[in-house]
Protein backbone atom coordinates (compact mmCIF):
# COMPACT_ATOMS: atom_id res chain seq x y z
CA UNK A 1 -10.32 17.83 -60.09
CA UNK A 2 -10.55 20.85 -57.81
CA UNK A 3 -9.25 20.66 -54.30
CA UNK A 4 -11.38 22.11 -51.11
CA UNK A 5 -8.26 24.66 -50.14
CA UNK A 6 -7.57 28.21 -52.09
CA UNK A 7 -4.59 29.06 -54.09
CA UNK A 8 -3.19 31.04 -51.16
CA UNK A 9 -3.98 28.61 -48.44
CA UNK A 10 -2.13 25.65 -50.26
CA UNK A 11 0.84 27.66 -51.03
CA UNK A 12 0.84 28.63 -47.65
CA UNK A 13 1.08 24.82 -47.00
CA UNK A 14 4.06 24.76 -48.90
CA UNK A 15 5.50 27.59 -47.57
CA UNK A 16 5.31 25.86 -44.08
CA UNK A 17 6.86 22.61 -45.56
CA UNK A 18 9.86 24.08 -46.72
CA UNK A 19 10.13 26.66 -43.17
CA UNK A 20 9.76 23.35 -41.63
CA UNK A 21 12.88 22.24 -43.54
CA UNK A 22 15.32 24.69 -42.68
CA UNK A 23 13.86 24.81 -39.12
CA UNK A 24 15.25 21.36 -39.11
CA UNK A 25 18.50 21.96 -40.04
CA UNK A 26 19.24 24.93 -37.91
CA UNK A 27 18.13 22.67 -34.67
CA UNK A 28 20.53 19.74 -36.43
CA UNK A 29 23.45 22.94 -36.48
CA UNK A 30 22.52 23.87 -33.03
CA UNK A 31 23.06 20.67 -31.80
CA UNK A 32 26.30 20.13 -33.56
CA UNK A 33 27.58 23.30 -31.89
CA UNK A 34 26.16 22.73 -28.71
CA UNK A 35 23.54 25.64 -28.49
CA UNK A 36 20.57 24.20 -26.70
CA UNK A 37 23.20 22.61 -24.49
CA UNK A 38 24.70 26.59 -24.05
CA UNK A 39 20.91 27.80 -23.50
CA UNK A 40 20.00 24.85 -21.16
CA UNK A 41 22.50 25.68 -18.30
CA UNK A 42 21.16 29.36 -18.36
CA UNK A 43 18.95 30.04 -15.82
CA UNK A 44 18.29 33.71 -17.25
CA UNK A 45 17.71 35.02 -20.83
CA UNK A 46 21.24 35.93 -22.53
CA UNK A 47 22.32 38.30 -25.02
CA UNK A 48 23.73 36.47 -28.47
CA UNK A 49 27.00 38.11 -27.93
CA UNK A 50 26.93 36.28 -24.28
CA UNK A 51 25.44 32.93 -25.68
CA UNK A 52 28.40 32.44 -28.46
CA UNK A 53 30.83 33.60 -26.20
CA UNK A 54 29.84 31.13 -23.33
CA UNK A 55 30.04 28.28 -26.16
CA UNK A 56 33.42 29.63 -28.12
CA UNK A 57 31.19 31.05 -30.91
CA UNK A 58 31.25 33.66 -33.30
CA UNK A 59 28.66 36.16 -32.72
CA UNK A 60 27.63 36.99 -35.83
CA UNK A 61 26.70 32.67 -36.88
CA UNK A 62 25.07 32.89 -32.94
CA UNK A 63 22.54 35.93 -34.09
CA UNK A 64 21.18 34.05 -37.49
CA UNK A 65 20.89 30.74 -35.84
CA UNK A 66 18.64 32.23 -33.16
CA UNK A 67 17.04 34.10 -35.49
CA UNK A 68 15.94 30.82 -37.43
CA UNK A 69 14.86 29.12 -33.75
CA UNK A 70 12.94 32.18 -32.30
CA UNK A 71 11.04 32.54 -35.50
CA UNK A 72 9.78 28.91 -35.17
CA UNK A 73 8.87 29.26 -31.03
CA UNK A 74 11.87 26.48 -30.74
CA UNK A 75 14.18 29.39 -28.79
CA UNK A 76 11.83 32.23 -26.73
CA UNK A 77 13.32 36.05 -27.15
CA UNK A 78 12.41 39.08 -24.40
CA UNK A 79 11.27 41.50 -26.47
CA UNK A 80 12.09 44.12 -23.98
CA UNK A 81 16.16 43.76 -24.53
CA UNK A 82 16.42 40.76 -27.33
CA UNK A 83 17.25 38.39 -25.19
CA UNK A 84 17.08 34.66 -25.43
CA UNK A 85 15.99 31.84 -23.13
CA UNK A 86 15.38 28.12 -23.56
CA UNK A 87 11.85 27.56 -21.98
CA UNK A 88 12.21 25.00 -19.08
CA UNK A 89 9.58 22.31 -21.08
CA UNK A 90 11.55 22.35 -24.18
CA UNK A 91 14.88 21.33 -22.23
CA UNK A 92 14.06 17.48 -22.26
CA UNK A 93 13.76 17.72 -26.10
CA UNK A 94 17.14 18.50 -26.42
CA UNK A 95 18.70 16.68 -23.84
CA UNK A 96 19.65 13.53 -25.44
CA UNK A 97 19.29 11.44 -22.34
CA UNK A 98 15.79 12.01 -22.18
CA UNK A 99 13.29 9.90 -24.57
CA UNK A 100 11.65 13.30 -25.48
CA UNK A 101 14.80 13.40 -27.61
CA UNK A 102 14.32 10.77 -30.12
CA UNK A 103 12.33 13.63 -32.62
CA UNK A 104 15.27 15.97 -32.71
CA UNK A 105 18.02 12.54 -32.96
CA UNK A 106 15.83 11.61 -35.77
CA UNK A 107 16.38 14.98 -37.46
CA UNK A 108 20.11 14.49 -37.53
CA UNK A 109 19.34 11.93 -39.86
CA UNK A 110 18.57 14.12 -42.28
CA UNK A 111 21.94 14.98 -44.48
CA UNK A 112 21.93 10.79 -44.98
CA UNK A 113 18.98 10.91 -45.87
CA UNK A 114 19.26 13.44 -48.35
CA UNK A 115 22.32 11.05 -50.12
CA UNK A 116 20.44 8.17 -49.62
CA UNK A 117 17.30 10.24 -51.71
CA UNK A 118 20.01 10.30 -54.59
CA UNK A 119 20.44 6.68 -54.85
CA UNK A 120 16.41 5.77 -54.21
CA UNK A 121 15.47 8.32 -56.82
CA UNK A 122 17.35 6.20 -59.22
CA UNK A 123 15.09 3.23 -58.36
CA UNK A 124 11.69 4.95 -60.43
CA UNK A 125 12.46 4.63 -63.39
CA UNK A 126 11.00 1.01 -64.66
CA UNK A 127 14.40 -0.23 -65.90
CA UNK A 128 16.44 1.40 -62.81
CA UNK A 129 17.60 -0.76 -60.14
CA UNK A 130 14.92 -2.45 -58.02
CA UNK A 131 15.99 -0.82 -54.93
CA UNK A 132 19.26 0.22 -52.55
CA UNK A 133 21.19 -2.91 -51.11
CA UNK A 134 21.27 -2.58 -47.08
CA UNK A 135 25.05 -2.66 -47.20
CA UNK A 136 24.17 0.94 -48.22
CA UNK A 137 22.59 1.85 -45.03
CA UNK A 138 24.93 0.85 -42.35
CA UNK A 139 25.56 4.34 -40.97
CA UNK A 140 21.97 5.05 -41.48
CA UNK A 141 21.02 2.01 -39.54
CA UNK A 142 23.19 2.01 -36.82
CA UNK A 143 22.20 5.79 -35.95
CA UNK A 144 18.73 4.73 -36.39
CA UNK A 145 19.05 2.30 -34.01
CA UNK A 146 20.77 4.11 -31.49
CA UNK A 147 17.94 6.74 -31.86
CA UNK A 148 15.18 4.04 -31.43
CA UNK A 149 16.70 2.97 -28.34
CA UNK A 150 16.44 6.54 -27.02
CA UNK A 151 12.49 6.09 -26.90
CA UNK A 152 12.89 2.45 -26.54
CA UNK A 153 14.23 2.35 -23.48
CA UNK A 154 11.98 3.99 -21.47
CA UNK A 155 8.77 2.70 -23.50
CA UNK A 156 9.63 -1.41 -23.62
CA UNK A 157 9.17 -2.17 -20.34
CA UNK A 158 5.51 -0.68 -20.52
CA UNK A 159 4.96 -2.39 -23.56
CA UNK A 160 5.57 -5.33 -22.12
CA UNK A 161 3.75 -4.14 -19.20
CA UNK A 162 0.57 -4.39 -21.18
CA UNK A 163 0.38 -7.78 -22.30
CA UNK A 164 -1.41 -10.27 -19.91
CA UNK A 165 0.99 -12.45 -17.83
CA UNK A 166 3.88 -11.80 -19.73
CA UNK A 167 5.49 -9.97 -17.11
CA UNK A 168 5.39 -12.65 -14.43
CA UNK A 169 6.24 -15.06 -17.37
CA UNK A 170 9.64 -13.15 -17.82
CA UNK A 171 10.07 -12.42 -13.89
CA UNK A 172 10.40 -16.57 -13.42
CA UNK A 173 12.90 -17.48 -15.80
CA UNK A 174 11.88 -18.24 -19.88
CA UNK A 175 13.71 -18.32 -23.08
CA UNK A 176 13.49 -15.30 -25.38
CA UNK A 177 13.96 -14.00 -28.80
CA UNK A 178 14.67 -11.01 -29.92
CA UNK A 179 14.50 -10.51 -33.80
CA UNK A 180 16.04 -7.73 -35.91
CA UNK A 181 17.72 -6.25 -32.54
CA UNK A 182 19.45 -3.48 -34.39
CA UNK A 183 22.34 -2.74 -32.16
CA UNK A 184 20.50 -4.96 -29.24
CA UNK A 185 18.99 -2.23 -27.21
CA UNK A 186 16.06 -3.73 -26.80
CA UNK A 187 17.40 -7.12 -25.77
CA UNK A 188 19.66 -5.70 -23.26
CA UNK A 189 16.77 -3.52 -21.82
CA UNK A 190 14.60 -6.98 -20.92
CA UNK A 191 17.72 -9.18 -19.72
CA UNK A 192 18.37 -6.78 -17.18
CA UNK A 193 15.25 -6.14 -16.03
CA UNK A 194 14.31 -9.47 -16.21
CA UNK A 195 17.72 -11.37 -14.68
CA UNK A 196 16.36 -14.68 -14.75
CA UNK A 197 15.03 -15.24 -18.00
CA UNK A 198 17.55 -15.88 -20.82
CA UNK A 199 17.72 -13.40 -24.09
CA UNK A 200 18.85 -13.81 -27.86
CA UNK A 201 19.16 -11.06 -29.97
CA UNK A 202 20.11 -11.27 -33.61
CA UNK A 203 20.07 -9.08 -36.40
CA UNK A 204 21.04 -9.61 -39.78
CA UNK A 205 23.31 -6.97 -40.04
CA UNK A 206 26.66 -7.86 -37.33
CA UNK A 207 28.71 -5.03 -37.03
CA UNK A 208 25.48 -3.24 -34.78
CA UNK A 209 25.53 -6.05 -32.54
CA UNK A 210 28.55 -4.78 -31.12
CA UNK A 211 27.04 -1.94 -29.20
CA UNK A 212 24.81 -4.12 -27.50
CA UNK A 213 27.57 -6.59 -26.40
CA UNK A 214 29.75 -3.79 -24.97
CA UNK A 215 26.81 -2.51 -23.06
CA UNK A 216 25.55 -5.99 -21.63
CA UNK A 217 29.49 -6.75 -20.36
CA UNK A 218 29.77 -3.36 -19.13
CA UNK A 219 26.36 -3.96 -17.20
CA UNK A 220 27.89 -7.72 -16.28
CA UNK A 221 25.04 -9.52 -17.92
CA UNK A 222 25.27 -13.04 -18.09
CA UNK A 223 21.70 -13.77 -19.52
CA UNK A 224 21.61 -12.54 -23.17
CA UNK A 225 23.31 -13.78 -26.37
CA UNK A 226 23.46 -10.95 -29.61
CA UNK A 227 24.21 -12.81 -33.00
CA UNK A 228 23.83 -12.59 -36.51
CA UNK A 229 20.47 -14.29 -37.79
CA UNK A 230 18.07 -14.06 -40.66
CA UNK A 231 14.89 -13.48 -39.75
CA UNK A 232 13.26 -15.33 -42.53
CA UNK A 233 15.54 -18.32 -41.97
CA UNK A 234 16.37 -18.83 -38.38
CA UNK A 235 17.89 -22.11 -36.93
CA UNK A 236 16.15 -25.60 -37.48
CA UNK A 237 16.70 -26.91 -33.81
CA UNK A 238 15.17 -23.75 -32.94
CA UNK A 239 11.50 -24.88 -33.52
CA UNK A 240 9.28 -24.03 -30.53
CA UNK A 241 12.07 -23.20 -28.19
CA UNK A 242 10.75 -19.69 -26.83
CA UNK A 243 8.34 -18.74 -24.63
CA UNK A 244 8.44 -14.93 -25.74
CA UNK A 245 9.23 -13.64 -29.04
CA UNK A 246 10.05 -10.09 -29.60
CA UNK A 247 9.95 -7.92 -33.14
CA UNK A 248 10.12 -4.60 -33.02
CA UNK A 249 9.13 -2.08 -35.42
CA UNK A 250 11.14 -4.72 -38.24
CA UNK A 251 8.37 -6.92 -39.99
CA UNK A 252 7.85 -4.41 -42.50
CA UNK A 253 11.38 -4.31 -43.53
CA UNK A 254 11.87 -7.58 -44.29
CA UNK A 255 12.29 -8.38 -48.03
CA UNK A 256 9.54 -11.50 -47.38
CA UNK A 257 7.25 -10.73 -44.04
CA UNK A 258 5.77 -13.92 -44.57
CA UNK A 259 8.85 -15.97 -43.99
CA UNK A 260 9.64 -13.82 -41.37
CA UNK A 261 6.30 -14.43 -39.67
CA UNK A 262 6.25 -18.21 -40.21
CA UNK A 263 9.81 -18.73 -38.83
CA UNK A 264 8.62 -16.39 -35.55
CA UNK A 265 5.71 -19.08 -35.31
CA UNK A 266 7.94 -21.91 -36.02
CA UNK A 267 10.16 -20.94 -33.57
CA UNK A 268 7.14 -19.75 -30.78
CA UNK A 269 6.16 -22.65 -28.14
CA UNK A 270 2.43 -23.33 -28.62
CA UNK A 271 1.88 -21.97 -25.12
CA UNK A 272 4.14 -18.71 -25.78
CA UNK A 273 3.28 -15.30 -26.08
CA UNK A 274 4.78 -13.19 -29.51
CA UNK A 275 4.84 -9.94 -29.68
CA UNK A 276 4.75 -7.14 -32.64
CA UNK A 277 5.49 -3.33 -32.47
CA UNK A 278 5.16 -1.26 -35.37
CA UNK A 279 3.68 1.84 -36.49
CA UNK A 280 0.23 3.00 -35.63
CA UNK A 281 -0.86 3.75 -38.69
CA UNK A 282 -4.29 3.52 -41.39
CA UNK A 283 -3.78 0.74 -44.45
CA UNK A 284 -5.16 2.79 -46.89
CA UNK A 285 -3.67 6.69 -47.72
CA UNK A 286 -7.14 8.20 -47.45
CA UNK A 287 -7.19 7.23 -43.65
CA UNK A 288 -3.79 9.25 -42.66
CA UNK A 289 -4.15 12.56 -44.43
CA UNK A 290 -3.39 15.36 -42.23
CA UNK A 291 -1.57 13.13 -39.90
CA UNK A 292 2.34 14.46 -39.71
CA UNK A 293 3.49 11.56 -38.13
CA UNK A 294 1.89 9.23 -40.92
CA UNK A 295 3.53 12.23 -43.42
CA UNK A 296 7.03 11.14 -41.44
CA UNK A 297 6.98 7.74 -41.51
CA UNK A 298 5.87 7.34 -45.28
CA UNK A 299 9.14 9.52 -46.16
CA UNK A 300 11.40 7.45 -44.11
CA UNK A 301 10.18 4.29 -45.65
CA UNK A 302 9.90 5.94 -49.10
CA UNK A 303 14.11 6.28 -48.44
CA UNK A 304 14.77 3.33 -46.32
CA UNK A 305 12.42 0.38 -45.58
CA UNK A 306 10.89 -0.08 -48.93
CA UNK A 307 14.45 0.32 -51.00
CA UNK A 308 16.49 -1.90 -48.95
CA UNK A 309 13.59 -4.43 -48.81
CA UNK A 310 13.23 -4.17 -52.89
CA UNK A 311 16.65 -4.69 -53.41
CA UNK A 312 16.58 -8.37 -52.93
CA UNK A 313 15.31 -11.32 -55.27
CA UNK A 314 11.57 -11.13 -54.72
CA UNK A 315 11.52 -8.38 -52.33
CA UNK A 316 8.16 -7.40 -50.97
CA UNK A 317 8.89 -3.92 -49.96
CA UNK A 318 6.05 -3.89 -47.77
CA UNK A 319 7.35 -0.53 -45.95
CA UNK A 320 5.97 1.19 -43.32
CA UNK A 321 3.02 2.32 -44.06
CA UNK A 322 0.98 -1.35 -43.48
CA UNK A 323 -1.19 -0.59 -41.78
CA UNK A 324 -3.18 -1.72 -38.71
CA UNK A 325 -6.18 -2.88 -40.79
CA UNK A 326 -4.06 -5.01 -43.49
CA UNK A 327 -1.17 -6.32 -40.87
CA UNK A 328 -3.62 -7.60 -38.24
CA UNK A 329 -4.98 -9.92 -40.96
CA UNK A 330 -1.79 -10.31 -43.02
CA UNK A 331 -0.32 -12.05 -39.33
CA UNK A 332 -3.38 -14.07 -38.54
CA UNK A 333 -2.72 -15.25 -41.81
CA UNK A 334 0.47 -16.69 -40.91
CA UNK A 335 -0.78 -18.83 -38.63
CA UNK A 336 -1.75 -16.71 -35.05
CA UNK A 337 -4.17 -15.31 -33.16
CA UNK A 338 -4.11 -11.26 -32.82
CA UNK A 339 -4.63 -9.07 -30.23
CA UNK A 340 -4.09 -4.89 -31.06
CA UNK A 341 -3.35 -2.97 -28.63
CA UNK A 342 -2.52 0.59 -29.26
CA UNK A 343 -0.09 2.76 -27.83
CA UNK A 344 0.41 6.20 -28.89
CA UNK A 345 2.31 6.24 -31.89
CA UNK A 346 3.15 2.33 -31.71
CA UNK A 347 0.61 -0.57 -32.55
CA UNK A 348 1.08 -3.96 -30.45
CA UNK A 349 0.46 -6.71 -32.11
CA UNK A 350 -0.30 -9.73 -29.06
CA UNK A 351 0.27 -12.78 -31.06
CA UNK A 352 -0.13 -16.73 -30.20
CA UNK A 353 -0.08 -19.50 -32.46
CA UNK A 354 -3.32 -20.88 -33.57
């Protein structure tokens, strides 16, 4: 079956894929060195020589480096005397206390990912393992997490923002859930804006829950709880306790979403408000092609979400590719009403019980 693109133009696909690869890891390098940090604080274009000597460089590793970033338009260079400058908008991508940052944190996952592609590789064959135990990922996860909390925190707040009373509902004092914290980010993020509401976070994996409880003392918050919990078997007593229940971008690592979902019901007061984020993306393949983020996500859940999810007894694997389409009705399914909202490159998922 013949494609619509010429020879040339598809292996000048390729050609960009693998550029794009090594682009990647010469922005991971220049990070590790410090060179957009070197490039930020000029305020005039520099020669190499005077960039590696201002960061304790050798010249020579300074010159190829730039040479990979100008050629992709990540670095400018003056023509007129091979200079180089940092252009003022692509600062904030670099700086990693901005949440334009989160796409180049995400790159420096790259080398683990790479190991981790070793291991998941192993898992195609039909009598290899089923998939890659999430003991496996814990240095994965906890960077991931501190990455998501990059964009999270200055994104949650509007998220919540966007859902009909639910910010009133938090500013007079509720009890709330939030499942598959990560390193609690997300919980700390709402207990402090939101003093007078009380917050549980839990996440099945404990050792990340440790960031979040450093933060939240060091911030003197008395209002939020971080333990370990499973997801798809949370605490009897628990059953409609909270007025608000948080997941975020979790459900489709969860080895069974359905539990998952039925025990964030369970636990959901008839007259609370749930809510989802995930991915904003199509169900079916044939409605992402051509999107790069869509291209992104599929890899990271080919290596992480679907794996770790296979690797238990009965895992669905469900990964993050769901879909809009097929998770709006897979949740009603489970027992709520749905309302989508979409924002950017996250889906909102408005749930109440039925």
């Amino acid at each position: 079956m013949e494609g619509s693109e010429a020879t040339c133009d598809f292996a000048e696909k390729l050609e960009k894929v693998f550029s794009g690869t090594f682009t990647s890891l010469g922005i991971i390098t220049g990070l590790e060195v410090g060179l957009f940090d070197i490039l930020s604080n000029f305020k005039e274009s520099k020669s190499y020589i005077e960039i590696a000597e201002k960061g304790g460089l050798k010249p020579r590793y300074v010159k190829e480096l730039l040479g990979c970033m100008t050629s992709a338009g990540i670095v400018k260079i003056d023509p007129e005397n091979e200079k180089y400058y940092l252009p003022e908008n692509h600062r904030k991508f670099f700086d990693k206390s901005k949440s334009e940052s989160y796409i180049v944190q995400y790159m420096e996952l790259l080398p683990t990912l790479c190991t981790l592609r070793e291991k998941v590789a192993k898992c195609y064959p039909i009598d290899g393992p089923k998939g890659v135990s999430p003991e496996q990922y814990k240095c994965f996860a906890s960077h991931m997490s501190k990455v998501s909390a990059v964009y999270v925190n200055h994104q949650l707040i509007s998220y919540i923002d966007q859902v009909e009373g639910l910010t009133h509902m938090l500013e007079s004092g509720v009890e709330c859930l939030d499942l598959a914290c990560g390193t609690g980010h997300t919980t700390v993020i709402m207990a402090e804006r939101f003093l007078h509401s009380n917050f549980i976070g839990g996440d099945f994996m404990a050792e990340q829950l440790s960031v979040g409880r450093d933060i939240a003392n060091s911030r003197n918050l008395t209002n939020i709880t971080l333990q370990q919990l499973n997801v798809e078997n949370l605490p009897q007593e628990w059953t409609e306790r909270f007025d608000f229940v948080l997941c975020h971008y979790a459900i489709h690592d969860l080895s069974n979403p359905e539990k998952g979902l039925k025990e964030f019901r369970r636990v959901l007061k008839t007259s609370g408000i749930g809510l989802i984020a995930d991915v904003n993306m199509h169900s079916k393949h044939s409605g992402n092609v051509d999107n790069h983020v869509a291209s992104m996500e599929y890899g990271f859940s080919e290596v992480h979400c679907m794996p770790a999810s296979l690797s238990f007894d009965d895992g669905w694997g469900l990964g993050a590719g769901w879909g809009v389409e097929y998770a709006t009705q897979f949740i009603e399914s489970c027992g709520f009403e749905v309302k989508m909202i979409e924002s950017g490159k996250t889906v909102l998922y408005i749930v109440k019980t039925k």
